[in-house]
Protein backbone atom coordinates (compact mmCIF):
# COMPACT_ATOMS: atom_id res chain seq x y z
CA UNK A 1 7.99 -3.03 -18.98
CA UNK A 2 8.57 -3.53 -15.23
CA UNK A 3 11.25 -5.31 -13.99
CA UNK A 4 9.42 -8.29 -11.57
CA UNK A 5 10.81 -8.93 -7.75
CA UNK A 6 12.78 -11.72 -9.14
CA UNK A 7 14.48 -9.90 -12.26
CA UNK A 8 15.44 -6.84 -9.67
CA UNK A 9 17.14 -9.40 -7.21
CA UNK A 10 18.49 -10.79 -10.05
CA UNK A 11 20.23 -8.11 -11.30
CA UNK A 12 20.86 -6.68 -7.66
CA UNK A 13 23.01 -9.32 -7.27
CA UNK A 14 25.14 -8.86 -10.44
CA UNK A 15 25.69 -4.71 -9.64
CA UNK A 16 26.46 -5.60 -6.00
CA UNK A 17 29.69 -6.50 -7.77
CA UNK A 18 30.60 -2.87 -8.88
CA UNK A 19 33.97 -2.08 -7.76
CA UNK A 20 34.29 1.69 -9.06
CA UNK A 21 31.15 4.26 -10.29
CA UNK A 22 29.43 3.72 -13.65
CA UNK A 23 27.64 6.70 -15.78
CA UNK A 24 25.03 5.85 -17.81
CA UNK A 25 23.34 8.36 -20.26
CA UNK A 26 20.21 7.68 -22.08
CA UNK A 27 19.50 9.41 -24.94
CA UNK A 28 16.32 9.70 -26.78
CA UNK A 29 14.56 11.46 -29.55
CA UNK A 30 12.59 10.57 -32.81
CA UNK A 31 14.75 8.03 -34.72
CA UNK A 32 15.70 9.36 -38.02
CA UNK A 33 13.88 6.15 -39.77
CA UNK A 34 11.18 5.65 -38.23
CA UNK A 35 10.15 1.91 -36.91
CA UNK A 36 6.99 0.63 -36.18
CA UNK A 37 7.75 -2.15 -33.11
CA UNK A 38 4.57 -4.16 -32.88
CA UNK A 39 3.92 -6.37 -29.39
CA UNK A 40 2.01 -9.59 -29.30
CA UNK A 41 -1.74 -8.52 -29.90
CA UNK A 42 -0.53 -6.07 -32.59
CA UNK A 43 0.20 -3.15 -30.34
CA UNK A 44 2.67 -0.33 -31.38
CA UNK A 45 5.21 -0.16 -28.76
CA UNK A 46 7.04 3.05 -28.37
CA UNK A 47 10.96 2.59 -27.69
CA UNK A 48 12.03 5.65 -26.21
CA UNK A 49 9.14 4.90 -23.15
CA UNK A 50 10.34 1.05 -23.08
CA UNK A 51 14.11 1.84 -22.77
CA UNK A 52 13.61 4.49 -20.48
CA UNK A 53 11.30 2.13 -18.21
CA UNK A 54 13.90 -0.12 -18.29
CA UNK A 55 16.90 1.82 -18.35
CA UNK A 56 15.96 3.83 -15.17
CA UNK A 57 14.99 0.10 -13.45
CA UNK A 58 18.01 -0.95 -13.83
CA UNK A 59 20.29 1.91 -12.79
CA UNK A 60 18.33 2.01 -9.90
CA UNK A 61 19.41 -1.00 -8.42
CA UNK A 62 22.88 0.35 -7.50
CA UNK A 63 23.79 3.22 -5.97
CA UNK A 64 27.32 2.76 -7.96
CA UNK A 65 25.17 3.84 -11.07
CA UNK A 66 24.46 6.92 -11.84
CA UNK A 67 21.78 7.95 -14.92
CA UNK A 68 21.35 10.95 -16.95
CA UNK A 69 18.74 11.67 -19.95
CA UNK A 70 19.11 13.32 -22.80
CA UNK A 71 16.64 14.41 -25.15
CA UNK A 72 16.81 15.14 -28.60
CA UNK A 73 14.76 16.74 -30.83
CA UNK A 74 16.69 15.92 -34.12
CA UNK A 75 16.45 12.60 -35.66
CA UNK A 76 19.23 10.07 -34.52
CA UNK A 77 19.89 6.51 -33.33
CA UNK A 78 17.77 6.90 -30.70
CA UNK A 79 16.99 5.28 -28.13
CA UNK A 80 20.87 5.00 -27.49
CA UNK A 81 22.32 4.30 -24.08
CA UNK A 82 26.25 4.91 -22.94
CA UNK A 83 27.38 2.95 -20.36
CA UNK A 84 30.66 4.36 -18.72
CA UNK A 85 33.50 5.91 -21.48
CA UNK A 86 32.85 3.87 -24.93
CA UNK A 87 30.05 1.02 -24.32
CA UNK A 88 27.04 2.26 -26.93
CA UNK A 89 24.03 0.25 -27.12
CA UNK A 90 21.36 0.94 -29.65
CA UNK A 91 17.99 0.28 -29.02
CA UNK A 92 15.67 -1.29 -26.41
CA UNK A 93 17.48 -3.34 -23.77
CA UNK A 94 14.36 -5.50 -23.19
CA UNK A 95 13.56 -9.36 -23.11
CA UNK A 96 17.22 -11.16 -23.80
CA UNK A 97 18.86 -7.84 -24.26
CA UNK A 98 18.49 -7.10 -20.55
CA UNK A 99 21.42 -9.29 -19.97
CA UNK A 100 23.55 -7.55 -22.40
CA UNK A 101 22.89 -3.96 -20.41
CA UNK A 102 23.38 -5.32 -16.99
CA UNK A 103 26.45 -6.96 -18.59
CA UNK A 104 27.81 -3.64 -19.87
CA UNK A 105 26.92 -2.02 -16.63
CA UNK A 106 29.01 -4.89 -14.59
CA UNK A 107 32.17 -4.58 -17.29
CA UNK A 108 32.37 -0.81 -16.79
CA UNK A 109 32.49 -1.29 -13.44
CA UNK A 110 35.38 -3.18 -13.00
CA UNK A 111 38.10 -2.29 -11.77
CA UNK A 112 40.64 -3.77 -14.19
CA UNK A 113 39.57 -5.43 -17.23
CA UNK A 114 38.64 -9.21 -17.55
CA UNK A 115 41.12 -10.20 -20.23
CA UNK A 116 43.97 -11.99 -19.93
CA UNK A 117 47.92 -11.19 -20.25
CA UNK A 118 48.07 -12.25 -23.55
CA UNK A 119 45.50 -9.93 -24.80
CA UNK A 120 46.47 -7.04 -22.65
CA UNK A 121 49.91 -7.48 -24.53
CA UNK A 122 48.52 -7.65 -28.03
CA UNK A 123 46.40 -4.62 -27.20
CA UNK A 124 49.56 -2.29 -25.71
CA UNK A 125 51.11 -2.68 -29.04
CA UNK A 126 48.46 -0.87 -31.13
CA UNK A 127 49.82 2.20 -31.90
CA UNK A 128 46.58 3.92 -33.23
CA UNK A 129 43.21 4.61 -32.54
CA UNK A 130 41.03 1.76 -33.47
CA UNK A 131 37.10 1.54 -33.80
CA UNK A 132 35.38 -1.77 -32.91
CA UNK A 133 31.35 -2.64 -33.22
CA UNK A 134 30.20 -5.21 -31.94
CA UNK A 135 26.65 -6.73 -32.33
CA UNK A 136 24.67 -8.85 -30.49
CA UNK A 137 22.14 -11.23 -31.40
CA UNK A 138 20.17 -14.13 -29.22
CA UNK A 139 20.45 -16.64 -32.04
C-alpha cells in the first residue's frame, strides 16, 4: 500500500503538530498462528510487507519521528509496532487503522497529556503498576 498525495498531506499536517521526538519500532517476524489475509480478488496479502510499507510512509513524514526495525525469527505477535514508551499496536495499520497509528504517533508526541485535571488527579493516586489494553474496532 502507498500512501496517495492527499493521505501524505493529510497526515503531514497532523505530525506537523509534534511538540517533542517520537520512536517508533517495528517489529516483524512469522506470527506464531499463522493467518491467511485475503484482498479483494482473493489475493494473499502478506502483513509484515503491508505494515512495513505503511509504517515507514508514515514515519517519514516527520522528521520528529524516528523508525527502527526489528526482525524476528521466532514466532510472535508480529507485525507489532511501538510508538514512543508504552503505545503497542498489533497488526496492519492499513485502511481505517491508519488513523489510529497517526493518532498514536500525534499522542506520544505531546508534550503534556490531553486529559483533564480531574483525571490527572484520579491517576496520581494509583499506587501500583497497572496494565491497560485497549482495542480498537471501526464498528
Amino acid at each position: 500500500m502507498t500512501l496517495g498525495e492527499r493521505e501524505q498531506d493529510a497526515i503531514r499536517a497532523v505530525l506537523d503538530g509534534l511538540e517533542r521526538e517520537v520512536d517508533v519500532k517495528l517489529e516483524l517476524g512469522p506470527t506464531a498462528t499463522p493467518v491467511t489475509l485475503l484482498a479483494a480478488g482473493g489475493r494473499e496479502i502478506d502483513s509484515n510487507a503491508v505494515a512495513r510499507d505503511i509504517v515507514e510512509a508514515v514515519c517519514a513524514l516527520s522528521d520528529r519521528v524516528s523508525l527502527s526495525i526489528v526482525e524476528h525469527d521466532e514466532p510472535g505477535p508480529w507485525p507489532r509496532t511501538t510508538i514512543g514508551t508504552g503505545l503497542e499496536y498489533l497488526g496492519m495499520p492499513a485502511g481505517y487503522e491508519l488513523t489510529t497509528l497517526v493518532h498514536g504517533i500525534l499522542a506520544a508526541g505531546r508534550a503534556a497529556p490531553g486529559l483533564g485535571d480531574a483525571s490527572l488527579e484520579r491517576l496520581a493516586a494509583i499506587d501500583q503498576d497497572v496494565a491497560i489494553d485497549v482495542y480498537v474496532t471501526p464498528t
